[in-house]
Structures are given as C-alpha cells and as structure tokens.
N, C-alpha and C. Protein backbone atom coordinates (compact mmCIF):
# COMPACT_ATOMS: atom_id res chain seq x y z
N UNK A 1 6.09 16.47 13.20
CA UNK A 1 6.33 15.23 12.49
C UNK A 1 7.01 14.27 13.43
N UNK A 2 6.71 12.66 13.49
CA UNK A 2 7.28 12.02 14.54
C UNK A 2 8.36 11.82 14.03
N UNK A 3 9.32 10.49 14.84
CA UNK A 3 10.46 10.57 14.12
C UNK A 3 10.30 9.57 13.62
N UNK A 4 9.68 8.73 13.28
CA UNK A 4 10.01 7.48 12.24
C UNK A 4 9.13 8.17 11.01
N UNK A 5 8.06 9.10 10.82
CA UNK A 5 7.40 9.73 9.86
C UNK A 5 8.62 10.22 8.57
N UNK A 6 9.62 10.98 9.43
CA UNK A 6 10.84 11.10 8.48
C UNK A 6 11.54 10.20 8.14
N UNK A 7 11.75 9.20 8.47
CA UNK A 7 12.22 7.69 8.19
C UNK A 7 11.93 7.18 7.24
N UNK A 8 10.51 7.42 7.03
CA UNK A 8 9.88 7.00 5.84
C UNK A 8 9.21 5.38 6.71
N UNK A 9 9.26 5.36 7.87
CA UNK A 9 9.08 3.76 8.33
C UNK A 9 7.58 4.13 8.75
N UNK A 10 6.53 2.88 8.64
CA UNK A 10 5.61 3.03 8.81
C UNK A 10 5.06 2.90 10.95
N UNK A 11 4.14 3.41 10.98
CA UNK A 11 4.02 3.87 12.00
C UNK A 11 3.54 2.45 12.53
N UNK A 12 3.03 2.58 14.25
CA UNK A 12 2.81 1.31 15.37
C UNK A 12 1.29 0.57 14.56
N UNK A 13 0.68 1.41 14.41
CA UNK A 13 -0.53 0.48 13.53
C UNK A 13 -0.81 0.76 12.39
N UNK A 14 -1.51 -0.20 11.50
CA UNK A 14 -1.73 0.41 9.81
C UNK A 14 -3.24 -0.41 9.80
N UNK A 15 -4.29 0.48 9.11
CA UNK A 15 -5.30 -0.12 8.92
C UNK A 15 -6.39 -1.11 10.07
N UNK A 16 -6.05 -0.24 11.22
CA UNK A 16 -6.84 -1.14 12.34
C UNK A 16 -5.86 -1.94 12.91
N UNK A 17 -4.50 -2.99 12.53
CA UNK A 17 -3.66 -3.71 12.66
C UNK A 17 -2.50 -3.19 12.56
N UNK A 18 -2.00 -3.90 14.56
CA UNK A 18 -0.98 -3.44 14.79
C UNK A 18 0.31 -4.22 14.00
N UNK A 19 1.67 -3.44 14.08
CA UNK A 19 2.58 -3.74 13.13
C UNK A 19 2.98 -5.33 13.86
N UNK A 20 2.61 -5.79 14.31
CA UNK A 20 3.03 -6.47 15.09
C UNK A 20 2.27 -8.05 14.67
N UNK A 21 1.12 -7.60 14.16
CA UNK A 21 0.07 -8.38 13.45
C UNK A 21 0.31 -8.98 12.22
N UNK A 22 1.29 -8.43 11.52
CA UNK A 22 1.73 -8.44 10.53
C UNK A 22 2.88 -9.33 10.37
N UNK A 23 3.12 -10.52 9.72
CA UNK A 23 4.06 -11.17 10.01
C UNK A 23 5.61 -10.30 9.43
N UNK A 24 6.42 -10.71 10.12
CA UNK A 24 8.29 -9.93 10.05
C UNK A 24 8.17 -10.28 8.28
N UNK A 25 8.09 -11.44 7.67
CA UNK A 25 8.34 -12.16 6.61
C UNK A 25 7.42 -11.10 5.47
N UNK A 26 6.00 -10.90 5.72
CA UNK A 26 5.99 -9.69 4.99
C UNK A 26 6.58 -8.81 4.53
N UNK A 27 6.74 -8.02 5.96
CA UNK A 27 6.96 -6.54 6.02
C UNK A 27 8.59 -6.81 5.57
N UNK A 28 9.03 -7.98 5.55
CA UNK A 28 10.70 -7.90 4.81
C UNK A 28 10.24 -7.82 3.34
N UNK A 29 9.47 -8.35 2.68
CA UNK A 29 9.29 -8.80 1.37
C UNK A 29 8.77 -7.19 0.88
N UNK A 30 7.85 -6.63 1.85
CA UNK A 30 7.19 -5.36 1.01
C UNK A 30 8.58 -4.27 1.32
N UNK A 31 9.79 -4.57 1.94
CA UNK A 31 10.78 -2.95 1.95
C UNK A 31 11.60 -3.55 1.10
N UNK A 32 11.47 -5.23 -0.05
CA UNK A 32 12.81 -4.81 -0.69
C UNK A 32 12.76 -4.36 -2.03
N UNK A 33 13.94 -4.13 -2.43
CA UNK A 33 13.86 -3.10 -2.95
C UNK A 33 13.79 -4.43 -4.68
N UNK A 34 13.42 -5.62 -4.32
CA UNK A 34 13.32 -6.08 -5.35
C UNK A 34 11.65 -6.46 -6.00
N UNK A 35 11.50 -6.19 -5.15
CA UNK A 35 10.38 -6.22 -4.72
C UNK A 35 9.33 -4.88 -5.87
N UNK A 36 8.68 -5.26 -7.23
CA UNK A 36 8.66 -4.06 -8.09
C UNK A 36 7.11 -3.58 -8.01
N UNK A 37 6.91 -2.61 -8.23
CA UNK A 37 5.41 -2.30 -7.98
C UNK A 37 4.89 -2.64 -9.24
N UNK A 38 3.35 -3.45 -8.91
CA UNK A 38 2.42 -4.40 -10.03
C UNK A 38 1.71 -3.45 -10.67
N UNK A 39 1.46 -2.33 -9.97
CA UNK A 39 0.50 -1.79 -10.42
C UNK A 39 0.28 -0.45 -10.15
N UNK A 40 0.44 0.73 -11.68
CA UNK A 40 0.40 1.94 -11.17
C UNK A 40 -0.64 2.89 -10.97
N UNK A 41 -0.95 4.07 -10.71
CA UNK A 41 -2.11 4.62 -10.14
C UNK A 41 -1.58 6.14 -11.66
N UNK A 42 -2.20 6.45 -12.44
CA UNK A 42 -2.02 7.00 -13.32
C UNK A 42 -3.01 8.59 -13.33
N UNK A 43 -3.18 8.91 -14.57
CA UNK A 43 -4.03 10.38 -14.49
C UNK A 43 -5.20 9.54 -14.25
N UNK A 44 -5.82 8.60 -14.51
CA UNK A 44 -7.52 7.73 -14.58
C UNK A 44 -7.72 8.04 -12.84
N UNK A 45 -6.69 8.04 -12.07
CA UNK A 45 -6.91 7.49 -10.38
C UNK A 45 -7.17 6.38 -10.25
N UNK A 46 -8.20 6.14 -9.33
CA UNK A 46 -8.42 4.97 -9.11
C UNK A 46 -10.07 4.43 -9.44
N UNK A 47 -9.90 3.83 -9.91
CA UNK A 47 -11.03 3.27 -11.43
C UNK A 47 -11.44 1.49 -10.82
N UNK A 48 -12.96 1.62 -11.42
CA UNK A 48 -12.90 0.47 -11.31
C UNK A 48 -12.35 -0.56 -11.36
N UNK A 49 -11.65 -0.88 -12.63
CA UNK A 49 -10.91 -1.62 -13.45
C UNK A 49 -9.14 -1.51 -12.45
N UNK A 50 -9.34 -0.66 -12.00
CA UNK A 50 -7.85 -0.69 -11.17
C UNK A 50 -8.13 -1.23 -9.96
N UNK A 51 -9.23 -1.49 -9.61
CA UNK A 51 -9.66 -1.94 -8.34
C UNK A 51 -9.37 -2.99 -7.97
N UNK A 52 -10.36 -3.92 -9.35
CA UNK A 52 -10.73 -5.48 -9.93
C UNK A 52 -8.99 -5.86 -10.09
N UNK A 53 -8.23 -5.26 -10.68
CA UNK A 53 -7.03 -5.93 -10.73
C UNK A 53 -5.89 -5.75 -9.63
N UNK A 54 -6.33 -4.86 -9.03
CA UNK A 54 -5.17 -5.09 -7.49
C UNK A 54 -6.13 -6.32 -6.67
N UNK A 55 -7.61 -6.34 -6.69
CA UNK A 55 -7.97 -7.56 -6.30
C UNK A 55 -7.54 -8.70 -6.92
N UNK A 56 -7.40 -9.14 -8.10
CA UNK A 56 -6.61 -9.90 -8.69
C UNK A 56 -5.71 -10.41 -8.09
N UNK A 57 -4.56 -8.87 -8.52
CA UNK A 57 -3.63 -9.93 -7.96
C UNK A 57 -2.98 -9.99 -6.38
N UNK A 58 -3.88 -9.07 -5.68
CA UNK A 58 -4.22 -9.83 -3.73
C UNK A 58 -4.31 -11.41 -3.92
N UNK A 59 -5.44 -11.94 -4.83
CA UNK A 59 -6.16 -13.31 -4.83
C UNK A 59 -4.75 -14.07 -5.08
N UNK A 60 -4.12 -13.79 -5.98
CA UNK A 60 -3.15 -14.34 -6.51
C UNK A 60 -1.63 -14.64 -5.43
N UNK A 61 -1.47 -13.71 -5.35
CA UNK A 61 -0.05 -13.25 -4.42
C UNK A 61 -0.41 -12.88 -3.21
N UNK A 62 -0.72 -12.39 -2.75
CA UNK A 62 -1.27 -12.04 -1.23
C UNK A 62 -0.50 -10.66 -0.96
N UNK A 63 0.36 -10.14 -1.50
CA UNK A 63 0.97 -8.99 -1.31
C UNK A 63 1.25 -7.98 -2.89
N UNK A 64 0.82 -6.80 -2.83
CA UNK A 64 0.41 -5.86 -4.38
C UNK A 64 1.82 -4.72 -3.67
N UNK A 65 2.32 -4.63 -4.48
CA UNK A 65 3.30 -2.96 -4.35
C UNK A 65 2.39 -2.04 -5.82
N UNK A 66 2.32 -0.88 -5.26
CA UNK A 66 1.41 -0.11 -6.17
C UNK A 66 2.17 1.17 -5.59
N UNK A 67 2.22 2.12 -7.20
CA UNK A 67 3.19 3.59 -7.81
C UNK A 67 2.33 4.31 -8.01
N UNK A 68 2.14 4.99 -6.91
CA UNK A 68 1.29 6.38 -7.45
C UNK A 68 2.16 7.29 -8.53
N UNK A 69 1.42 7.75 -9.87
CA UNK A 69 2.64 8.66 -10.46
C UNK A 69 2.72 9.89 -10.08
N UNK A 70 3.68 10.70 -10.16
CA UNK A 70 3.79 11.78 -9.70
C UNK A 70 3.19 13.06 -10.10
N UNK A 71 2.41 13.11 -9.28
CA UNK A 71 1.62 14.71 -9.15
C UNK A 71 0.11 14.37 -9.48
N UNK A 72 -0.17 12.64 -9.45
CA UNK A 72 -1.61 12.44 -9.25
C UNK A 72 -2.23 12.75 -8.14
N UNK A 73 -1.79 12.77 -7.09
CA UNK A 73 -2.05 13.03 -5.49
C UNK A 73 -1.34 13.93 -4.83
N UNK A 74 -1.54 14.97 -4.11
CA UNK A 74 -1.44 15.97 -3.38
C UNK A 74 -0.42 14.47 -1.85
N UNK A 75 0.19 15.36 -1.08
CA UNK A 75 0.58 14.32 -0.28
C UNK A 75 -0.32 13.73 0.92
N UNK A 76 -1.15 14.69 1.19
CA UNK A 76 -2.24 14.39 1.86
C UNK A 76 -2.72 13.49 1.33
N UNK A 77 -3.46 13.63 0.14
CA UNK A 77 -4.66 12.87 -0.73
C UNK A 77 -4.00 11.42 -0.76
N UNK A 78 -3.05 11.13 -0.65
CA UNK A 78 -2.22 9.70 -0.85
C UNK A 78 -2.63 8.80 0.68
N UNK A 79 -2.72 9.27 1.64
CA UNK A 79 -3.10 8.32 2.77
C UNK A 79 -4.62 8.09 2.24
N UNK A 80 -5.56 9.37 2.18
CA UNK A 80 -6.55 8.65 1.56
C UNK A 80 -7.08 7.90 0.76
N UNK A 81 -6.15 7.69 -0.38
CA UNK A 81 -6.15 6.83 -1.15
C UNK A 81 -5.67 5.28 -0.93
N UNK A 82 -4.35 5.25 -0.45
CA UNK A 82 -4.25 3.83 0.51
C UNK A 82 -5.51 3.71 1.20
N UNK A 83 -6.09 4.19 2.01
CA UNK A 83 -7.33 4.02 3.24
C UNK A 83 -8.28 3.44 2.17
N UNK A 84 -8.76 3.97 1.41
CA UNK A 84 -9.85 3.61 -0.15
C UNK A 84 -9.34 2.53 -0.55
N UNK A 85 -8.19 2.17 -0.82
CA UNK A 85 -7.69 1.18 -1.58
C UNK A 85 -7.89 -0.35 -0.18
N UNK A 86 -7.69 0.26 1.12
CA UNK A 86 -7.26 -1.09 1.65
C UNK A 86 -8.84 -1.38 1.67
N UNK A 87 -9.57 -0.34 2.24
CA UNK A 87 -11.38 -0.59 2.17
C UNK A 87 -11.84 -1.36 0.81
N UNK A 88 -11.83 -0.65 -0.27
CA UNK A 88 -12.54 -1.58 -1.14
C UNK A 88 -11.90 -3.06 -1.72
N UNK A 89 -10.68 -3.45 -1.51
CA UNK A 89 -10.28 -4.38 -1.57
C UNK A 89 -10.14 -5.39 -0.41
N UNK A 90 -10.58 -4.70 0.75
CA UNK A 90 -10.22 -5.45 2.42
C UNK A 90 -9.31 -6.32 2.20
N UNK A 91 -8.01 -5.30 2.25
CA UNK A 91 -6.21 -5.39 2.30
C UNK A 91 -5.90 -4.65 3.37
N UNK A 92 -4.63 -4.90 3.65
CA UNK A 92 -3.90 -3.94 4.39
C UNK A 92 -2.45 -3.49 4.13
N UNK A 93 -2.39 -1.66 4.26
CA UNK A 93 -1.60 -1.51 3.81
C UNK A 93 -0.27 -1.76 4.93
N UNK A 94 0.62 -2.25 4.06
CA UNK A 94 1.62 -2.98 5.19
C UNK A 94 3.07 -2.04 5.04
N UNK A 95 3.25 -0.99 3.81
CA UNK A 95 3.87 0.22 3.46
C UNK A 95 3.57 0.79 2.67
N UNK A 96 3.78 2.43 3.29
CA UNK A 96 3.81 3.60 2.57
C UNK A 96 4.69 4.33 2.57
N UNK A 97 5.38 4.60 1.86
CA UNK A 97 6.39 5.29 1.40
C UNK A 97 6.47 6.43 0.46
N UNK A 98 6.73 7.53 0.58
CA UNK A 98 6.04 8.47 -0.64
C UNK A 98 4.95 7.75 -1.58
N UNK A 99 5.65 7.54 -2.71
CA UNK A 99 4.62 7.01 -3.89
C UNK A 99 3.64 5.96 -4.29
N UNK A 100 4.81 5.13 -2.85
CA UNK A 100 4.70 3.58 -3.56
C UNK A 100 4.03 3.01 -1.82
N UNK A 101 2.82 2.03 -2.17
CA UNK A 101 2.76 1.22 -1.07
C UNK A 101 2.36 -0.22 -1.26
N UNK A 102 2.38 -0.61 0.04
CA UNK A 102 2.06 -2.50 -0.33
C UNK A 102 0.96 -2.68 0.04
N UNK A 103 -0.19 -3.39 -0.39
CA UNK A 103 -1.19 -4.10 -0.14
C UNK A 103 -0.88 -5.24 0.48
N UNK A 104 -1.79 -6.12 1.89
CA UNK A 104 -1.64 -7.42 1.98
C UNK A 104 -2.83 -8.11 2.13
N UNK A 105 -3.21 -8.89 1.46
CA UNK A 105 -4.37 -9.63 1.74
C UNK A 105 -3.93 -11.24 2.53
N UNK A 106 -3.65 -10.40 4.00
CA UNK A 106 -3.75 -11.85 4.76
C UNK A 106 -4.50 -11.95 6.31
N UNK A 107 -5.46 -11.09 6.24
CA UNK A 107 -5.92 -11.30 7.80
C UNK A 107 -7.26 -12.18 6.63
C-alpha cells in the first residue's frame, strides 16, 4: 500500500488527469467536510436513472459528492464503479475516499 493510499489522499493522477490538472479551488471544495454528498448509490447500484441525475446535477454544479452505502460494494468493486461512473457521465473523479467520492465535470 503506498503511503498517501493510507491517507486516504488521492493519488498523482485520477481518470487520465493529472492532480495537477485539476484546479487547487476544486479539490478544496470536494475535501470539505461541508461539502454533503447529492447523491447516494443504494441496494438498486447504479441504474439508469442514477446516471441521468448525477448528469444533472454535473450540468448544474460542475462538482457531484456521491455515498456509496455500506456493503453495496466490495472495496475493490468501488474504484470500478467511480471508473463507470466518470465514463458514462465523462466526469472526473477528483476524490475517493472510502464511500464517498466527487465527480467534476470541468475538462
């Protein structure tokens, strides 16, 4: 495990784009902690209808925090699911953190 992996801090690139790509002003907005997740990922997974509305509100806000609930995803299965999520919405995930990560729709 590296050492920022235990940190919980996201690694040098996310989604093709380096962290660096990403404006500071984001990546402040997606670690605070006021910052509440829009949208949760439930027993359904990930459903059409959950798709259409994290696209939503990308269109809207440009940045989604989304709650996986607990014990829908294996911990593995959770990167793949961000990866699915940033693909069919062409977002990027800008954090992952156990449960919870951010979408950004700004490249």
């Amino acid at each position: 495990m590296g050492e920022s992996e235990g940190l919980g801090e996201a690694p040098d690139t996310i989604g093709g784009l380096a962290l660096s790509d990403i404006p500071a002003s984001i990546r402040r907005e997606a670690q605070s902690r006021e910052f509440q997740p829009s949208v949760r990922i439930g027993k359904t997974g990930i459903t059409d209808a959950l798709v259409e509305e994290i696209r939503g509100q990308l269109a809207k806000r440009k940045l989604v925090k989304i709650k996986i609930n607990k014990g829908i995803f294996e911990r593995s299965d959770r990167e793949v699911a961000w990866s699915h999520l940033e693909e069919v919405t062409n977002s990027t995930l800008v954090l992952s953190r156990g449960n919870v990560g951010v979408l950004w729709l700004g490249h």
